[in-house]
Protein backbone atom coordinates (compact mmCIF):
# COMPACT_ATOMS: atom_id res chain seq x y z
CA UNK A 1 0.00 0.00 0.00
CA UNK A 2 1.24 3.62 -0.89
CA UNK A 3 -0.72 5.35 2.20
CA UNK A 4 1.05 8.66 2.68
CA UNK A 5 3.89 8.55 -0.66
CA UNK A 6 3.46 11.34 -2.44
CA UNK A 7 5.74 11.32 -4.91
CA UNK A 8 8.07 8.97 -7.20
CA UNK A 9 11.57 7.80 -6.50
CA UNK A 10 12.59 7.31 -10.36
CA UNK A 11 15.19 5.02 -8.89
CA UNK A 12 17.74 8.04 -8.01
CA UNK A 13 19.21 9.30 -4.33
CA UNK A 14 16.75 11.93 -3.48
CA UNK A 15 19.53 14.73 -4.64
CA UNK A 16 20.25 13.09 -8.16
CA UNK A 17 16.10 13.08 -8.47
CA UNK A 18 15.90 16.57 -7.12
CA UNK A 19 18.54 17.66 -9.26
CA UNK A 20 17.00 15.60 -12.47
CA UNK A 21 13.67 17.41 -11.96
CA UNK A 22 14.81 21.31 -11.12
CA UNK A 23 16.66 20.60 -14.74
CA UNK A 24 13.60 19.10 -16.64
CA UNK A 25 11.55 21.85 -14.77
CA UNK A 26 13.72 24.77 -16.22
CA UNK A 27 13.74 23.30 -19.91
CA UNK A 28 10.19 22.90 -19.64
CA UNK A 29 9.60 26.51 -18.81
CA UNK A 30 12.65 27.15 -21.46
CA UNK A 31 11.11 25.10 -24.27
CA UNK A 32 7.23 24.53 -23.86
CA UNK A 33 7.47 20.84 -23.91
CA UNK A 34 9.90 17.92 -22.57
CA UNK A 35 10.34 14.49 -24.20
CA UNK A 36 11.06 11.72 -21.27
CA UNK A 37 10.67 8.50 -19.83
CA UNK A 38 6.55 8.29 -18.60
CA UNK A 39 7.30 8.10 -14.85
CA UNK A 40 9.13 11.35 -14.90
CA UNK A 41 6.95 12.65 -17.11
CA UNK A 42 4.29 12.41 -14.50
CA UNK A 43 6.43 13.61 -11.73
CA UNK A 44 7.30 16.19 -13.45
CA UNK A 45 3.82 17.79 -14.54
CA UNK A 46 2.81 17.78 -10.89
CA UNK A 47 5.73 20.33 -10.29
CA UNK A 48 5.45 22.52 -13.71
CA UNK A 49 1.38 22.96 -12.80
CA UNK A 50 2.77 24.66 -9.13
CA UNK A 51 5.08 26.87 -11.13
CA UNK A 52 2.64 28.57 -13.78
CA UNK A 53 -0.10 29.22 -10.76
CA UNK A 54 2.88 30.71 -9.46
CA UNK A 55 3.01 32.88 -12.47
CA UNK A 56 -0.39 33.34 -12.81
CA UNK A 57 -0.36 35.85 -9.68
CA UNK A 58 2.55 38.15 -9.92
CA UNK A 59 3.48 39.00 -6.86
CA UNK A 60 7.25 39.41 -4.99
CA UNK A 61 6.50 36.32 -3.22
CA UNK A 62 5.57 34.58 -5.89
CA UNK A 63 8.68 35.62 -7.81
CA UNK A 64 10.80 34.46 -5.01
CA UNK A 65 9.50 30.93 -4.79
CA UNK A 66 9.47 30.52 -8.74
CA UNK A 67 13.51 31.90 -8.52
CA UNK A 68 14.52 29.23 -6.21
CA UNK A 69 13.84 26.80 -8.75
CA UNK A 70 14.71 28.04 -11.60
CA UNK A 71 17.79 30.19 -10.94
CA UNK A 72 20.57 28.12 -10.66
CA UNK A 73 24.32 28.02 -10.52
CA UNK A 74 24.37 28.50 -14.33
CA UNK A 75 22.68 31.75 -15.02
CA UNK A 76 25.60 33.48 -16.57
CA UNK A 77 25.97 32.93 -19.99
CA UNK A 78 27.18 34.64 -23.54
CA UNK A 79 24.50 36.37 -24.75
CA UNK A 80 24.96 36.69 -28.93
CA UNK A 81 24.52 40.34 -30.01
CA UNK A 82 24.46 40.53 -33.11
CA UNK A 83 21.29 37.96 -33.32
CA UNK A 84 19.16 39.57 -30.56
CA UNK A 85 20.06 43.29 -31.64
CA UNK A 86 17.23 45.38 -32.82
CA UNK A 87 14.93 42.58 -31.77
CA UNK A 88 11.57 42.93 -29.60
CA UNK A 89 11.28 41.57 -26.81
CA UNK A 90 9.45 38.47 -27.78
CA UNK A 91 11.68 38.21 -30.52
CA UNK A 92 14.41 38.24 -27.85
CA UNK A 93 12.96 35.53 -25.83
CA UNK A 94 12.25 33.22 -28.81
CA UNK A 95 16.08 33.39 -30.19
CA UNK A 96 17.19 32.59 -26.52
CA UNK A 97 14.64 29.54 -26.57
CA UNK A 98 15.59 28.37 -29.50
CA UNK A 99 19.84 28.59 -28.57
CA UNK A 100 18.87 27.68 -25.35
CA UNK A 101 20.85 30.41 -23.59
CA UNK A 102 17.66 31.25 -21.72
CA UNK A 103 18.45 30.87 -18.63
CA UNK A 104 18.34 31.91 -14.72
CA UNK A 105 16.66 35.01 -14.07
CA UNK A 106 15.20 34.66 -17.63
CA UNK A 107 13.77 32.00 -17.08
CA UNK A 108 11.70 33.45 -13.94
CA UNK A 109 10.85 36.63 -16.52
CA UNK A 110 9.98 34.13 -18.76
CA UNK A 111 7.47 32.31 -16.30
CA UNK A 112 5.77 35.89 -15.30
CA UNK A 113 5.92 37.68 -18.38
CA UNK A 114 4.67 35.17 -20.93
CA UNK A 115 3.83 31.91 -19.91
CA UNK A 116 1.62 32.96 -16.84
CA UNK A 117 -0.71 36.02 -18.53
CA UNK A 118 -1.44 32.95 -20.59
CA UNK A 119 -3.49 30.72 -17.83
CA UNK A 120 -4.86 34.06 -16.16
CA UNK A 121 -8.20 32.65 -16.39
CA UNK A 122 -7.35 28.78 -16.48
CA UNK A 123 -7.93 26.90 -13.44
CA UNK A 124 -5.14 23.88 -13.49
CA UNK A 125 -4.71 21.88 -16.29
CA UNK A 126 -1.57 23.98 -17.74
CA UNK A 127 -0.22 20.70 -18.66
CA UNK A 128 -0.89 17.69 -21.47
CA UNK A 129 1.38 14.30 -20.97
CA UNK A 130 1.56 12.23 -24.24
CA UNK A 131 2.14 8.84 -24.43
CA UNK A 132 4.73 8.22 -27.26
CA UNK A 133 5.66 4.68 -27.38
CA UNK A 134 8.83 2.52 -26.01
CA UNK A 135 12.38 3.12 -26.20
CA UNK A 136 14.17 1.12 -28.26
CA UNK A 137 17.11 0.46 -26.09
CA UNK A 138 15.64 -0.04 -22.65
CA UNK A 139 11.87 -0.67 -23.79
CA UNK A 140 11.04 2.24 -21.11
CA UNK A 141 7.53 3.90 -21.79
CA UNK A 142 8.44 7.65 -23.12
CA UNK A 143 5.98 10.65 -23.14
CA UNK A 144 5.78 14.41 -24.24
CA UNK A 145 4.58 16.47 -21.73
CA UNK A 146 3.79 19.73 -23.20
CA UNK A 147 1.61 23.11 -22.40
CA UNK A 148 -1.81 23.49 -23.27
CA UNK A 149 -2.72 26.65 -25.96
């Protein structure tokens, strides 16, 4: 019986999971979508749905809690001037995306400025988790999980 688990060990020390998670957590905000196993898949959307009602209400607080997650050790990193220059904003944030050099306290401005206003009126249900098939070396169940438009 499970009375009282709430959550999955995906076979890791708890700091290798937490670690594993805070990482798919920040390319999920990063890309839209992540493409893994099913279990973590799972796990996973149960953490992403607390971040956007985080940014759904932007508040300091709100900011702060959404920051320890996704601002990590690796926030610093070359931005490329000459592709972002004359750029809007958006534009800005979708050649980051798509380098993946958003990162840190983008990330978090990410979350509040554009991915939050987004579910203002939603209640839950940010998320969709896709089953996808079987790996072919391990035969492990894969899914996308990905936001809802």
């Amino acid at each position: 019986m499970r009375h009282l688990v709430d959550r999955r060990k995906l076979g890791l020390p708890s700091d290798q999971r937490r670690a594993l998670l805070t990482n798919l957590q920040r390319q999920f905000i990063r890309h839209g979508y992540v493409r893994t196993t099913f279990g973590r898949a799972k796990e996973l959307q149960r953490l992403v749905e607390k971040l956007i009602t985080l940014g759904r209400e932007d508040s300091l607080a709100a900011r702060r809690e959404a920051r320890k997650v996704l601002v990590g050790h690796s926030s610093s990193s070359p931005r490329p001037a000459k592709a972002i220059a004359g750029k809007t904003e958006l534009e800005k944030t979708q050649i980051l995306a798509a380098m993946s050099l958003l990162n840190g306290e983008d990330l978090v401005k990410h979350l509040f400025d554009n991915i939050g206003p987004r579910y203002k009126t939603r209640n839950g249900g940010y998320t969709r988790l896709i089953k996808t098939g079987f790996r072919r070396g391990d035969a492990a169940q894969t899914a996308v999980l990905e936001l809802v438009d």
